[in-house]
C-alpha atoms as a PDB file:
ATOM      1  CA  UNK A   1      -8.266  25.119  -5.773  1.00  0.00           C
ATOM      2  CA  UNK A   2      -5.589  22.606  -5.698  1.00  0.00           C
ATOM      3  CA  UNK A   3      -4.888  21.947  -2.046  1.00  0.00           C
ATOM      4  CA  UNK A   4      -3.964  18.531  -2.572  1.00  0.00           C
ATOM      5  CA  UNK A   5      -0.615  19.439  -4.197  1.00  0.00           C
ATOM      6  CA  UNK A   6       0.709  20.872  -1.203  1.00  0.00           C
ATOM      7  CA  UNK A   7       3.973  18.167   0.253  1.00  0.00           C
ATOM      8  CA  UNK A   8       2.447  15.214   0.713  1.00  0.00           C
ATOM      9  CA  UNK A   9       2.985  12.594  -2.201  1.00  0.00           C
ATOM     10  CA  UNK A  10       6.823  13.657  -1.975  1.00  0.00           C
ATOM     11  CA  UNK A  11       6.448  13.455   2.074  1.00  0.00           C
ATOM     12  CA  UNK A  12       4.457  10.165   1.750  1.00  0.00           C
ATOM     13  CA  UNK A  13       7.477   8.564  -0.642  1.00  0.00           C
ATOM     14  CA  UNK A  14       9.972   9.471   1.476  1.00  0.00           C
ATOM     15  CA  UNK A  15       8.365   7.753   4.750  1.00  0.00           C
ATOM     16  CA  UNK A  16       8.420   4.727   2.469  1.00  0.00           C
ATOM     17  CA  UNK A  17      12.139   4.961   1.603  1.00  0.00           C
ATOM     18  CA  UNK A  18      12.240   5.266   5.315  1.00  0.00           C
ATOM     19  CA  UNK A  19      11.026   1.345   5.702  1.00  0.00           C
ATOM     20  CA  UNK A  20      13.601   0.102   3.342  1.00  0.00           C
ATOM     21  CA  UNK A  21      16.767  -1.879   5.245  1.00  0.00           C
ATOM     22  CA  UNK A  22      19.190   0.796   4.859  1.00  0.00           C
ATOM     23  CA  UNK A  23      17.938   2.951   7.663  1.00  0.00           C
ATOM     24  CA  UNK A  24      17.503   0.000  10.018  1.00  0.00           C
ATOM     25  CA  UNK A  25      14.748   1.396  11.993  1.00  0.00           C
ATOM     26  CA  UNK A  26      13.864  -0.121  14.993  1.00  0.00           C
ATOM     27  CA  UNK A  27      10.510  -2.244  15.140  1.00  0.00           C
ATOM     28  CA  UNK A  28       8.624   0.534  16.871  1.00  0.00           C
ATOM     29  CA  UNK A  29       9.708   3.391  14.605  1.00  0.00           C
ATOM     30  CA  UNK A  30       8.787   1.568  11.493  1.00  0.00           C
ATOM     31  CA  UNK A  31       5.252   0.744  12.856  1.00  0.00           C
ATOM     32  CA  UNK A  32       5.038   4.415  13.605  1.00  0.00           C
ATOM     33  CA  UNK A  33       5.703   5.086  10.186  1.00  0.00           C
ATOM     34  CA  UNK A  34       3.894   2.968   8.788  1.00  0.00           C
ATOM     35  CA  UNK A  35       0.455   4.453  10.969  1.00  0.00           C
ATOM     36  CA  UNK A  36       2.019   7.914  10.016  1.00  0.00           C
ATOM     37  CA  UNK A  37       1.825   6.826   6.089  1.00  0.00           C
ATOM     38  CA  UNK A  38      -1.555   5.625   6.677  1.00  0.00           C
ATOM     39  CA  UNK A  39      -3.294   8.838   7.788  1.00  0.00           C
ATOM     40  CA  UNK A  40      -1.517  10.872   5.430  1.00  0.00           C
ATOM     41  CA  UNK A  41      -2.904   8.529   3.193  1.00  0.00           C
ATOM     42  CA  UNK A  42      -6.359   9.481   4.065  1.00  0.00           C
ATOM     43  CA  UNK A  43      -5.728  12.901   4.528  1.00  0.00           C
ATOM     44  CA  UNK A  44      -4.365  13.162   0.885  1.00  0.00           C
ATOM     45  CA  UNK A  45      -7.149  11.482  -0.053  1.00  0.00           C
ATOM     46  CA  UNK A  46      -9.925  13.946   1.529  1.00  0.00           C
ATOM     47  CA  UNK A  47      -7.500  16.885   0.115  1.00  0.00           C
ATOM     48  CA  UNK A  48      -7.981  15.480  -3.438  1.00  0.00           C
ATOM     49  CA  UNK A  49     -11.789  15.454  -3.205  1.00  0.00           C
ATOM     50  CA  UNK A  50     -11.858  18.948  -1.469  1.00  0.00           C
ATOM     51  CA  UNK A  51      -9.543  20.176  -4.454  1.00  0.00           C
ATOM     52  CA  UNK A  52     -11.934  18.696  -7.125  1.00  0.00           C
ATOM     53  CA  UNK A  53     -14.837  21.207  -6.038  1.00  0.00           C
ATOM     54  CA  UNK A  54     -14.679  24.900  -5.962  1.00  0.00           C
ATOM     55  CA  UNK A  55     -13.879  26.461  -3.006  1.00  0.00           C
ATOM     56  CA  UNK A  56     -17.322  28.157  -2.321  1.00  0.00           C
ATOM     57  CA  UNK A  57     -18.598  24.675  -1.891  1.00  0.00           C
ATOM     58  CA  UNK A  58     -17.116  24.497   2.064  1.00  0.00           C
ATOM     59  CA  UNK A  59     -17.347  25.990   4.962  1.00  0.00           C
ATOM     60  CA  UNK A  60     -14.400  28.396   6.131  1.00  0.00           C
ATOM     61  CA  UNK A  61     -13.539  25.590   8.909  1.00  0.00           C
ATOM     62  CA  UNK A  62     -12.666  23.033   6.119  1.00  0.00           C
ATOM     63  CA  UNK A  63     -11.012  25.062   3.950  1.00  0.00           C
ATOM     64  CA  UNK A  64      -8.808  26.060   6.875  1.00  0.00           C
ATOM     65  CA  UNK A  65      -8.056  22.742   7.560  1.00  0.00           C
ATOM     66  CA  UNK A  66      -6.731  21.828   4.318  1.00  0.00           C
ATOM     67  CA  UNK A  67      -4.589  24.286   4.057  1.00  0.00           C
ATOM     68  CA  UNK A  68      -3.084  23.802   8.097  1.00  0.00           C
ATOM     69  CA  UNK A  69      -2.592  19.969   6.329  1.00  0.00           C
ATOM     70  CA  UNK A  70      -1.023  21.574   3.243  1.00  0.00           C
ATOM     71  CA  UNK A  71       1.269  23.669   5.671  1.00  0.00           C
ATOM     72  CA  UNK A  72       2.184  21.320   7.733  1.00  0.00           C
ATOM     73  CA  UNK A  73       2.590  18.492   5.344  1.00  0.00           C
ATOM     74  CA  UNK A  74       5.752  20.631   4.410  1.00  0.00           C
ATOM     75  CA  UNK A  75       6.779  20.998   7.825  1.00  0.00           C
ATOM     76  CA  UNK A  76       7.321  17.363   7.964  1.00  0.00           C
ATOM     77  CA  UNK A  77       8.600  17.052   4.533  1.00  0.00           C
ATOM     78  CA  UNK A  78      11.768  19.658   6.038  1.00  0.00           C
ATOM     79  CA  UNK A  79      11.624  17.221   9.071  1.00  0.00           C
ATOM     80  CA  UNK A  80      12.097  13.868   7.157  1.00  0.00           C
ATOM     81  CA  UNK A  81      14.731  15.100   4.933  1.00  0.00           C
ATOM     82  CA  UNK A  82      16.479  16.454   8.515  1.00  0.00           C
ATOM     83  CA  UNK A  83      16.347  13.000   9.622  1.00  0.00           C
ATOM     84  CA  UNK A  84      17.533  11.308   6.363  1.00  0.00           C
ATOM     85  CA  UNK A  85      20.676  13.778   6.185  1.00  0.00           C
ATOM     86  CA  UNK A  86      21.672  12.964   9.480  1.00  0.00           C
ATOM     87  CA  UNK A  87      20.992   9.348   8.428  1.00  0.00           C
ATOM     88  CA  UNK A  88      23.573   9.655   5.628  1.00  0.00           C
ATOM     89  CA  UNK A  89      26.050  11.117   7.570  1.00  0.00           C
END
């Protein structure tokens, strides 16, 4: 069960291109991102250990969970790459 793989190493890499001068976020926005990184962070890091084990080994309620973070880390993969398109424009 590989839950971890799911969007959120490529999602997590592309809030940190985010931080770099070229976007010129405001203060506020980069702390945001920066607390955003941070729990995805975590949450990767839960995902990894939950994808180590068999599935059998959790209850349904976790196992739904990591997959509503697999889901919607590519929701906000589609989001970021919104944002730095109409960045680049």
């Amino acid at each position: 069960m590989d839950v971890a793989s799911g969007a959120l190493i490529p999602l997590i890499n592309k809030l940190r291109s985010l931080l770099v001068d070229e976007y010129n976020l405001e203060k506020r926005v980069k702390k945001g991102v920066k607390s955003l990184i941070t729990e995805l962070e975590m949450m990767h890091a839960v995902l990894r250990k939950i994808g180590a084990k068999p599935p059998e080994q959790f209850d349904e309620q976790v196992l739904i969970w990591a997959g509503k973070v697999r889901d919607l880390s590519y929701n906000m993969e589609d989001a970021v790459d919104a944002f730095i398109v109409r960045g680049e424009e």
